[in-house]
C-alpha atoms as a PDB file:
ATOM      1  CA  UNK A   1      78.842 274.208 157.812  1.00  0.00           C
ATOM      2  CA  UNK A   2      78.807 270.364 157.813  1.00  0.00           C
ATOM      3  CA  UNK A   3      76.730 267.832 159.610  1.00  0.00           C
ATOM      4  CA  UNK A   4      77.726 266.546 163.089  1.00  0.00           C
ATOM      5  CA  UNK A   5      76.661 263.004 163.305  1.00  0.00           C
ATOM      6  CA  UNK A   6      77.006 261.031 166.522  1.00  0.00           C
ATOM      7  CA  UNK A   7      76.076 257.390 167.618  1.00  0.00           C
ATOM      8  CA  UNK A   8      75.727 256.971 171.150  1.00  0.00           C
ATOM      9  CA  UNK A   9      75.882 254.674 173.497  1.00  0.00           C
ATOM     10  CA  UNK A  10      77.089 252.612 176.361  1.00  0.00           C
ATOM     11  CA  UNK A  11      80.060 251.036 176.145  1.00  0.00           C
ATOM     12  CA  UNK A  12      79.769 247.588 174.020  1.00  0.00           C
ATOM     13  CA  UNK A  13      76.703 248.799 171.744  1.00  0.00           C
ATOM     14  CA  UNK A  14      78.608 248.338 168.882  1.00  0.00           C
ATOM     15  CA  UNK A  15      79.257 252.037 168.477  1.00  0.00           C
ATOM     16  CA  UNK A  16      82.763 251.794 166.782  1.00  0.00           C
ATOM     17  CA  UNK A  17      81.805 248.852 164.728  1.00  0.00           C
ATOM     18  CA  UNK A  18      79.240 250.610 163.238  1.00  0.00           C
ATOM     19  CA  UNK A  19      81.392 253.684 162.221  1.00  0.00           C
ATOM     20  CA  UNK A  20      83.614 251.270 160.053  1.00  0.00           C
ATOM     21  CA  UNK A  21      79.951 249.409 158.616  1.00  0.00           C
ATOM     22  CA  UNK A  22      78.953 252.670 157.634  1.00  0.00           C
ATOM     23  CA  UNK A  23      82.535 253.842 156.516  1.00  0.00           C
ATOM     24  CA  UNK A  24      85.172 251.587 155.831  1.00  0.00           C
ATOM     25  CA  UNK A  25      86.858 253.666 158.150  1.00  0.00           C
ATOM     26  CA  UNK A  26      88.770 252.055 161.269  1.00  0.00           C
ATOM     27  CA  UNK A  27      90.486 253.933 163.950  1.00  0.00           C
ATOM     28  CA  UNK A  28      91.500 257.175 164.766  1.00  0.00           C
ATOM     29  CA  UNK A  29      90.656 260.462 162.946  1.00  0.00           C
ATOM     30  CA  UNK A  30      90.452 260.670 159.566  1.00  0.00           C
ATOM     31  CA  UNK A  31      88.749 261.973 156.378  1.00  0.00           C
ATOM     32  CA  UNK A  32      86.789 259.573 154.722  1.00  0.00           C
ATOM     33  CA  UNK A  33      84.315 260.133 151.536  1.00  0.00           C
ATOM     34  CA  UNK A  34      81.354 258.357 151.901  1.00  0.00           C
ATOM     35  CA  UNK A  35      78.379 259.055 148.877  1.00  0.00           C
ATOM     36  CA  UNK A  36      74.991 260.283 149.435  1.00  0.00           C
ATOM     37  CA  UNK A  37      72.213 260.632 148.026  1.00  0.00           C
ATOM     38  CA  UNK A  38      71.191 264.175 147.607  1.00  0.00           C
ATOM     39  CA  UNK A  39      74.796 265.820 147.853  1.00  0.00           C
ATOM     40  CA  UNK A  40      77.042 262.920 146.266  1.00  0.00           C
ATOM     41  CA  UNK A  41      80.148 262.151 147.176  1.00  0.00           C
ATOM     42  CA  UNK A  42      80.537 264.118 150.869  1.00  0.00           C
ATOM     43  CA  UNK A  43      84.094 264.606 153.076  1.00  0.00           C
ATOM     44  CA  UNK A  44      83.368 263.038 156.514  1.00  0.00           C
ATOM     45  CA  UNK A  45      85.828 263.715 159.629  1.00  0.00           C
ATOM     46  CA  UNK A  46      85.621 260.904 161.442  1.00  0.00           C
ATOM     47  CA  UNK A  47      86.489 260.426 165.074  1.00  0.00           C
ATOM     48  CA  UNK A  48      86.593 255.814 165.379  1.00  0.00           C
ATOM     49  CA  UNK A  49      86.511 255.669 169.289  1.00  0.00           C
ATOM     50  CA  UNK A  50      84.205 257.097 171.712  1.00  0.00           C
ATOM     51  CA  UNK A  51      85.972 259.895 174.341  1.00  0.00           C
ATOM     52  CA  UNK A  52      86.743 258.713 177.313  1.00  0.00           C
ATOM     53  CA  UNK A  53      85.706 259.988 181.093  1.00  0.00           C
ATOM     54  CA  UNK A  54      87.944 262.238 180.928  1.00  0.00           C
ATOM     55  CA  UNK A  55      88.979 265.928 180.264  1.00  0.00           C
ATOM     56  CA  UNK A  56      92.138 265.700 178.040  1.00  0.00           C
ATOM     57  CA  UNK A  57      90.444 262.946 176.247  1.00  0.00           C
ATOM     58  CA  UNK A  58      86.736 265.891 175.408  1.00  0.00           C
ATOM     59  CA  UNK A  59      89.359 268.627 174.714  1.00  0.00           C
ATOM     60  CA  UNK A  60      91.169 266.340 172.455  1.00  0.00           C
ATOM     61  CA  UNK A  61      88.030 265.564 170.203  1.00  0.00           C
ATOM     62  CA  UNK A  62      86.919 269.415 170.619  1.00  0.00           C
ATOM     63  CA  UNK A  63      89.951 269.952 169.174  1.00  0.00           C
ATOM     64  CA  UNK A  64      90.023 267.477 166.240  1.00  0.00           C
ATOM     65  CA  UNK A  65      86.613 268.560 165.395  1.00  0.00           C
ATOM     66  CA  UNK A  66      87.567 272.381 165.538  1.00  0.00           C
ATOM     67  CA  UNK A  67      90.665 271.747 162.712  1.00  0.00           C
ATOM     68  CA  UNK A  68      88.368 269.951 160.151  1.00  0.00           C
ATOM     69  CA  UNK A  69      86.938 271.740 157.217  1.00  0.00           C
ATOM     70  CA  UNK A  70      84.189 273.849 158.054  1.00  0.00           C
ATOM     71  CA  UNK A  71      82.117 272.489 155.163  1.00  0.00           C
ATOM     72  CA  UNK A  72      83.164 268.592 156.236  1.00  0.00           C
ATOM     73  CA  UNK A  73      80.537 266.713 158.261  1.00  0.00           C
ATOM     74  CA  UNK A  74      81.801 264.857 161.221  1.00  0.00           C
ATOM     75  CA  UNK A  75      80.863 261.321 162.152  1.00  0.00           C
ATOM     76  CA  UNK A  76      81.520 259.950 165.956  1.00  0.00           C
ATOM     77  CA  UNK A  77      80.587 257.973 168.507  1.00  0.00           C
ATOM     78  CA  UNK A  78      79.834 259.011 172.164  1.00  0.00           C
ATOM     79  CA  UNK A  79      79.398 257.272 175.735  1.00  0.00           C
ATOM     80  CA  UNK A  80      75.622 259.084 176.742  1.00  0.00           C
ATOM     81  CA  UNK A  81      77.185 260.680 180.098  1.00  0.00           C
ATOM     82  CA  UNK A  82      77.131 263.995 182.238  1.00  0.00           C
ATOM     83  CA  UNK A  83      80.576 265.334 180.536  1.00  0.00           C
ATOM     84  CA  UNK A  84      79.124 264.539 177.175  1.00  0.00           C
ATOM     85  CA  UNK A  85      76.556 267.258 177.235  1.00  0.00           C
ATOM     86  CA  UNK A  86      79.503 269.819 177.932  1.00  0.00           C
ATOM     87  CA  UNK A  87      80.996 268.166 175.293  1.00  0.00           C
ATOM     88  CA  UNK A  88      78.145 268.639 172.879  1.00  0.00           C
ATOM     89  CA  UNK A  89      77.711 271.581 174.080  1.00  0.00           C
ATOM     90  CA  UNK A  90      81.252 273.288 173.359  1.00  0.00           C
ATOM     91  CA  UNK A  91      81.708 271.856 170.277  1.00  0.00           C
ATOM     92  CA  UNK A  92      78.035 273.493 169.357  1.00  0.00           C
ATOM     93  CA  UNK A  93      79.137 276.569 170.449  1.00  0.00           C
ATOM     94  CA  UNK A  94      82.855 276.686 168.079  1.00  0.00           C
ATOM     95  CA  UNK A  95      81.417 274.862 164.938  1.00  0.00           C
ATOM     96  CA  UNK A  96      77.273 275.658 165.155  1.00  0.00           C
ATOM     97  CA  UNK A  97      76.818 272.264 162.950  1.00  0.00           C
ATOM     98  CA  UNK A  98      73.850 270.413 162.604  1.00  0.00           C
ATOM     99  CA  UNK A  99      73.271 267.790 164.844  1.00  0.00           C
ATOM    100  CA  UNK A 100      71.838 264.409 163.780  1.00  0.00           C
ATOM    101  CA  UNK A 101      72.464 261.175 166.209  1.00  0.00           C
ATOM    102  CA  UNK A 102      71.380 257.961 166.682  1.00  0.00           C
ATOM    103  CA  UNK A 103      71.206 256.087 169.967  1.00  0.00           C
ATOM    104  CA  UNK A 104      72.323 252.335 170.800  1.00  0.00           C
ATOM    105  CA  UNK A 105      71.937 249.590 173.246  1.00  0.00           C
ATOM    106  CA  UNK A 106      69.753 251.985 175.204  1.00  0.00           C
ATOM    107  CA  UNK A 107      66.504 253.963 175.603  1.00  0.00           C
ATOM    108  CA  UNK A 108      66.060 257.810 175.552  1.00  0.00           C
ATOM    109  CA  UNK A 109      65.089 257.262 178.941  1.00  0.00           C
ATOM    110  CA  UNK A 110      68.036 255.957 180.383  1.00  0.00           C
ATOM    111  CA  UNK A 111      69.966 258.908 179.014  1.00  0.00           C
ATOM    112  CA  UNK A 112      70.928 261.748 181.454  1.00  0.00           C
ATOM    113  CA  UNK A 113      68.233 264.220 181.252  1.00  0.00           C
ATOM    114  CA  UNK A 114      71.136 267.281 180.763  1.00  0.00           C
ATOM    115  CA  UNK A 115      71.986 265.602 177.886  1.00  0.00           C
ATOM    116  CA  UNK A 116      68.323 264.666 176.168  1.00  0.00           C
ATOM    117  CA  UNK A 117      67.612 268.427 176.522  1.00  0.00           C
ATOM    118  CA  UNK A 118      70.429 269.256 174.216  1.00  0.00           C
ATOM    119  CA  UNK A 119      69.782 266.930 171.576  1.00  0.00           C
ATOM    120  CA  UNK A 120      67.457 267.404 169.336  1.00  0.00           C
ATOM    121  CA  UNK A 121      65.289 264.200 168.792  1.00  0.00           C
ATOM    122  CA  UNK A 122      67.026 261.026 167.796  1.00  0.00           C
ATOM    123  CA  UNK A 123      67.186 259.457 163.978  1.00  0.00           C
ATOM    124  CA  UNK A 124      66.859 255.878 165.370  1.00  0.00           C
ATOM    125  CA  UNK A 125      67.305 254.651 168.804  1.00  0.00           C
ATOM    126  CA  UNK A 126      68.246 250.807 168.552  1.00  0.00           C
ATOM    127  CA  UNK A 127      67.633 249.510 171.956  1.00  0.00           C
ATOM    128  CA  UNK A 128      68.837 245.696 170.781  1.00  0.00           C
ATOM    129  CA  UNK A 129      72.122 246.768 168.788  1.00  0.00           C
ATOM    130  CA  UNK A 130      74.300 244.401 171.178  1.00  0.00           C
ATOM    131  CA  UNK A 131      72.180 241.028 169.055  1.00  0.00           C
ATOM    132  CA  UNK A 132      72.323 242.833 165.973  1.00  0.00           C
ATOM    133  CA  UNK A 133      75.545 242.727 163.208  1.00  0.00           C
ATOM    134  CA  UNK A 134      76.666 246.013 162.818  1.00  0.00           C
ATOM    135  CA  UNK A 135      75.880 245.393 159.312  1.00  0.00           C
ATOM    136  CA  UNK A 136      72.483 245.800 159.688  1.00  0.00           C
ATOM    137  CA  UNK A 137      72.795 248.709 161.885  1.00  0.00           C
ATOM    138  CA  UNK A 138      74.640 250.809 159.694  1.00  0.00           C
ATOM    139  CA  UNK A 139      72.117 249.898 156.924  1.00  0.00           C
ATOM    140  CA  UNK A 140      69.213 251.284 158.865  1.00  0.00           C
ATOM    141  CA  UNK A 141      71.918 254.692 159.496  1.00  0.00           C
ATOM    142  CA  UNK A 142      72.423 254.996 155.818  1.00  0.00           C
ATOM    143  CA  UNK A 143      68.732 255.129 154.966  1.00  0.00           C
ATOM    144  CA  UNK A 144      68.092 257.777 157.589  1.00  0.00           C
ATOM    145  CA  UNK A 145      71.167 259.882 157.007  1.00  0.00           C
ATOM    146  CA  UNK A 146      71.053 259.694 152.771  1.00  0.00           C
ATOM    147  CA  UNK A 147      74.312 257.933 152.348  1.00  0.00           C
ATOM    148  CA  UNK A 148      74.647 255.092 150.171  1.00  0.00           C
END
Protein backbone atom coordinates (compact mmCIF):
# COMPACT_ATOMS: atom_id res chain seq x y z
CA UNK A 1 0.00 0.00 0.00
CA UNK A 2 1.29 3.50 -0.93
CA UNK A 3 2.10 6.54 1.09
CA UNK A 4 -0.59 9.15 1.92
CA UNK A 5 1.08 12.46 2.00
CA UNK A 6 -0.80 15.59 3.04
CA UNK A 7 0.18 19.35 3.48
CA UNK A 8 -2.01 21.19 5.63
CA UNK A 9 -3.03 24.25 6.24
CA UNK A 10 -5.15 27.32 6.38
CA UNK A 11 -6.30 28.68 3.52
CA UNK A 12 -3.46 30.94 1.70
CA UNK A 13 -0.34 28.88 3.15
CA UNK A 14 0.70 28.13 -0.07
CA UNK A 15 -0.62 24.60 0.11
CA UNK A 16 -1.47 24.14 -3.67
CA UNK A 17 1.56 25.96 -4.79
CA UNK A 18 3.62 23.73 -3.16
CA UNK A 19 2.02 20.53 -4.67
CA UNK A 20 3.02 21.84 -8.24
CA UNK A 21 6.90 22.92 -6.61
CA UNK A 22 7.15 19.54 -5.56
CA UNK A 23 5.37 18.03 -8.72
CA UNK A 24 4.99 19.82 -11.75
CA UNK A 25 1.61 18.89 -11.27
CA UNK A 26 -1.27 21.65 -11.44
CA UNK A 27 -4.87 21.06 -10.83
CA UNK A 28 -7.14 18.45 -10.36
CA UNK A 29 -6.40 14.70 -9.89
CA UNK A 30 -3.92 13.11 -11.57
CA UNK A 31 -1.01 10.60 -11.68
CA UNK A 32 2.17 12.09 -11.66
CA UNK A 33 5.79 10.26 -11.35
CA UNK A 34 7.93 12.01 -9.24
CA UNK A 35 11.69 10.11 -8.41
CA UNK A 36 12.96 9.20 -5.11
CA UNK A 37 15.56 8.29 -3.62
CA UNK A 38 15.32 4.89 -2.16
CA UNK A 39 12.40 3.51 -4.46
CA UNK A 40 13.12 5.51 -7.85
CA UNK A 41 10.81 6.60 -9.99
CA UNK A 42 7.27 6.33 -7.74
CA UNK A 43 3.35 6.82 -9.20
CA UNK A 44 1.84 9.66 -7.09
CA UNK A 45 -2.13 10.34 -7.12
CA UNK A 46 -2.38 13.65 -6.64
CA UNK A 47 -5.37 15.59 -5.42
CA UNK A 48 -4.13 19.92 -6.48
CA UNK A 49 -6.84 21.66 -4.26
CA UNK A 50 -7.64 21.35 -0.73
CA UNK A 51 -11.54 19.90 0.04
CA UNK A 52 -13.76 22.20 0.80
CA UNK A 53 -16.26 22.60 4.05
CA UNK A 54 -18.25 20.49 2.75
CA UNK A 55 -19.62 16.86 2.48
CA UNK A 56 -19.88 16.17 -1.31
CA UNK A 57 -16.65 17.93 -1.67
CA UNK A 58 -14.74 14.88 1.53
CA UNK A 59 -16.75 12.11 -0.25
CA UNK A 60 -15.48 13.27 -3.51
CA UNK A 61 -11.69 13.03 -2.49
CA UNK A 62 -12.57 9.69 -0.41
CA UNK A 63 -13.57 8.62 -3.49
CA UNK A 64 -10.69 9.67 -5.80
CA UNK A 65 -8.35 8.31 -3.31
CA UNK A 66 -10.30 4.90 -3.03
CA UNK A 67 -9.95 4.32 -7.22
CA UNK A 68 -6.11 4.89 -7.28
CA UNK A 69 -3.72 2.04 -7.35
CA UNK A 70 -3.33 0.45 -4.18
CA UNK A 71 0.46 0.49 -4.50
CA UNK A 72 0.33 4.49 -5.70
CA UNK A 73 1.11 7.02 -2.96
CA UNK A 74 -1.19 9.94 -2.76
CA UNK A 75 -0.12 13.54 -2.38
CA UNK A 76 -2.80 16.36 -1.12
CA UNK A 77 -3.41 19.21 0.56
CA UNK A 78 -5.92 19.77 3.46
CA UNK A 79 -7.65 22.83 5.37
CA UNK A 80 -6.66 21.57 9.37
CA UNK A 81 -10.55 21.51 10.40
CA UNK A 82 -13.15 19.38 12.47
CA UNK A 83 -14.47 17.47 9.13
CA UNK A 84 -10.91 16.80 8.20
CA UNK A 85 -10.27 14.34 10.94
CA UNK A 86 -13.42 12.31 9.64
CA UNK A 87 -11.90 12.73 6.57
CA UNK A 88 -8.57 11.29 7.59
CA UNK A 89 -10.13 9.10 9.34
CA UNK A 90 -12.35 7.27 6.56
CA UNK A 91 -9.94 7.30 4.12
CA UNK A 92 -7.57 5.41 6.92
CA UNK A 93 -10.04 3.07 7.43
CA UNK A 94 -10.65 2.00 3.19
CA UNK A 95 -6.91 2.36 2.11
CA UNK A 96 -4.79 1.70 5.71
CA UNK A 97 -1.81 3.88 3.99
CA UNK A 98 0.86 5.41 5.68
CA UNK A 99 0.47 8.72 6.74
CA UNK A 100 3.22 11.35 6.43
CA UNK A 101 2.16 15.31 6.49
CA UNK A 102 3.54 18.42 6.81
CA UNK A 103 1.90 21.48 8.32
CA UNK A 104 1.86 25.25 6.97
CA UNK A 105 1.24 28.76 7.95
CA UNK A 106 0.38 27.38 11.37
CA UNK A 107 1.43 25.72 14.66
CA UNK A 108 0.48 22.20 15.94
CA UNK A 109 -1.19 24.09 18.47
CA UNK A 110 -3.60 25.89 16.62
CA UNK A 111 -4.77 22.65 15.06
CA UNK A 112 -8.04 21.07 16.38
CA UNK A 113 -7.06 18.72 19.01
CA UNK A 114 -9.50 15.75 17.20
CA UNK A 115 -7.40 16.09 14.50
CA UNK A 116 -3.61 16.22 16.21
CA UNK A 117 -4.67 12.93 17.90
CA UNK A 118 -5.01 11.24 14.59
CA UNK A 119 -1.95 12.27 13.05
CA UNK A 120 0.93 10.90 13.75
CA UNK A 121 3.70 13.58 14.36
CA UNK A 122 4.40 16.07 11.64
CA UNK A 123 7.56 15.92 8.99
CA UNK A 124 7.94 19.76 9.13
CA UNK A 125 5.60 22.29 10.39
CA UNK A 126 6.47 25.69 8.55
CA UNK A 127 4.83 28.28 10.62
CA UNK A 128 6.19 31.27 8.06
CA UNK A 129 5.26 29.49 4.61
CA UNK A 130 2.99 32.64 3.64
CA UNK A 131 6.92 34.83 3.28
CA UNK A 132 8.45 31.91 1.90
CA UNK A 133 8.50 30.88 -2.22
CA UNK A 134 7.01 27.74 -2.51
CA UNK A 135 10.22 26.85 -4.00
CA UNK A 136 11.90 26.62 -1.01
CA UNK A 137 9.17 24.88 0.70
CA UNK A 138 8.92 22.07 -1.46
CA UNK A 139 12.76 21.74 -1.24
CA UNK A 140 12.69 21.27 2.48
CA UNK A 141 9.45 18.44 1.55
CA UNK A 142 11.69 16.64 -0.83
CA UNK A 143 14.52 16.15 1.64
CA UNK A 144 12.15 14.82 4.28
CA UNK A 145 9.99 12.68 2.04
CA UNK A 146 13.17 11.10 -0.28
CA UNK A 147 12.06 12.54 -3.53
CA UNK A 148 14.35 14.23 -5.72
Amino acid sequence: MGTLYIIIGRSSVRKSATIRALTGFSSGYGYWLVETIKDGPRRVFIISASPLESLYTFRKHVKAINEADKDSDVLMALHPSDQACGFIEQVQEQNKREIRWVLLGMSQADMPEELRNILPEPDHVRTDSKERPANTIANSIRQLWGWL
